[in-house]
Protein backbone atom coordinates (compact mmCIF):
# COMPACT_ATOMS: atom_id res chain seq x y z
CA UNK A 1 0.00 0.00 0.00
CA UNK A 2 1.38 3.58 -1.25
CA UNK A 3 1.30 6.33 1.31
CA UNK A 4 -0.20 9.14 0.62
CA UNK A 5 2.79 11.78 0.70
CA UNK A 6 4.02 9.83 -1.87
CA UNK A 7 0.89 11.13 -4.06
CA UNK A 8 1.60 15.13 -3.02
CA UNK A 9 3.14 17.59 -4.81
CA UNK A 10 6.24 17.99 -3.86
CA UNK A 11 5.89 20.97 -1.39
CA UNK A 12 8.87 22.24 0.71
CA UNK A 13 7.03 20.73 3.69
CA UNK A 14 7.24 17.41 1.79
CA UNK A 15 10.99 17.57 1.12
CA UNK A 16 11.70 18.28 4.80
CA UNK A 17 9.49 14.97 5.54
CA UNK A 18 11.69 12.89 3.14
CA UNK A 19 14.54 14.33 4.28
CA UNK A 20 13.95 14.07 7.92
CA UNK A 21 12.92 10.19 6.95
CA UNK A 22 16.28 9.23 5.23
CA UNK A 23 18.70 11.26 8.32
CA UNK A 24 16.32 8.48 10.35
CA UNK A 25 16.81 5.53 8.29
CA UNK A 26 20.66 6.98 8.35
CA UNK A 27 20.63 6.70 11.96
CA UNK A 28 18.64 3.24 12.35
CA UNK A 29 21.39 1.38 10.24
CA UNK A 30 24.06 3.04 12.12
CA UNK A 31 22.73 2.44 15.41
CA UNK A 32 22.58 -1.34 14.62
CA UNK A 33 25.65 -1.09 12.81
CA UNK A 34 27.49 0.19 16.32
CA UNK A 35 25.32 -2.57 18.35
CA UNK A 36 26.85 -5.17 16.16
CA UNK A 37 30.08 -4.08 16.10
CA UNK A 38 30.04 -4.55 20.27
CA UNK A 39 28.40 -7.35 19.90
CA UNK A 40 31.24 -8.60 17.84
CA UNK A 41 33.70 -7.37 20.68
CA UNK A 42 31.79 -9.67 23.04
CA UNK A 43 32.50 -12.50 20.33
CA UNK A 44 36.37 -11.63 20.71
CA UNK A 45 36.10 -11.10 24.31
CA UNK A 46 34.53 -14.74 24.70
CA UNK A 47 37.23 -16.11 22.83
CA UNK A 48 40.07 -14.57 24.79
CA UNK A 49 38.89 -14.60 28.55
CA UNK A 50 39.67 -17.57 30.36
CA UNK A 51 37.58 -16.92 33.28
CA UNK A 52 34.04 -18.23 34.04
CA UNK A 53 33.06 -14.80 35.05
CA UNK A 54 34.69 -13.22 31.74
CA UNK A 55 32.64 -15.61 29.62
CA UNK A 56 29.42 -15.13 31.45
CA UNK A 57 30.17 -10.98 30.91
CA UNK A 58 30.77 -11.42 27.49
CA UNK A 59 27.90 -14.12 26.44
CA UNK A 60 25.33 -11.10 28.01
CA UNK A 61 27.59 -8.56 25.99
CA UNK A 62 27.07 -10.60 22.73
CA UNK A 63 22.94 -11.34 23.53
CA UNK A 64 22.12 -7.77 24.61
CA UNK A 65 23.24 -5.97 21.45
CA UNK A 66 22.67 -8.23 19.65
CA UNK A 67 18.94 -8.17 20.35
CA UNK A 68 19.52 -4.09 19.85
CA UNK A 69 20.82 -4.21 16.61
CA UNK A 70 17.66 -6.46 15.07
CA UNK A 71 15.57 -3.98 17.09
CA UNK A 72 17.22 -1.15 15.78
CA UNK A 73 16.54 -2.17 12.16
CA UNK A 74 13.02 -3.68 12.72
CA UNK A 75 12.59 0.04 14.76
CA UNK A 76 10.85 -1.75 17.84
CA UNK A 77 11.80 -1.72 21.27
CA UNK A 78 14.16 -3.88 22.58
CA UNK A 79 13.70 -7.02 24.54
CA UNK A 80 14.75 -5.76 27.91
CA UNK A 81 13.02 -2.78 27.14
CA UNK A 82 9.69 -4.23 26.77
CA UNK A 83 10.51 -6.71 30.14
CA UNK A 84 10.96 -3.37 32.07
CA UNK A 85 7.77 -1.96 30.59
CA UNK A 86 5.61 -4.65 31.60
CA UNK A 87 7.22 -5.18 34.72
CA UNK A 88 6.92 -0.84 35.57
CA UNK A 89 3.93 0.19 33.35
């Protein structure tokens, strides 16, 4: 289904909305970009630590933004965020 400001004439209201809507796509793909470039820290970090406690850190390092990046690009909330929500409406 089209949207409708696709159908306008292109006002200069218009070209601020499509403008405003590629600076956020810009900042959705480099938001997950960053979240999986930690997450692929925790990867090296899991390889490298040789305590229990340094693998536990870095398996939630790897999960968490990992979870933010698909969030990020599916532009939902993330996991934990919706746990806190329901558990503090």
């Amino acid at each position: 289904m089209m949207s409708r400001g696709l159908l306008r004439p292109c006002t200069s209201a218009t070209k601020f909305c499509r403008g405003h809507m590629k600076a956020r796509q810009k900042e959705i793909i480099a938001k997950s970009l960053w979240h999986a470039a930690i997450a692929g820290v925790g990867v090296y970090e899991l390889r490298n630590n040789k305590s229990m406690l340094g693998k536990v850190l870095s398996i939630g390092l790897i999960l968490f933004h990992a979870d933010a990046a698909v969030c990020d690009i599916q532009d939902k909330p993330t996991t934990l965020q919706q746990i806190l929500h329901r558990m503090f409406p």
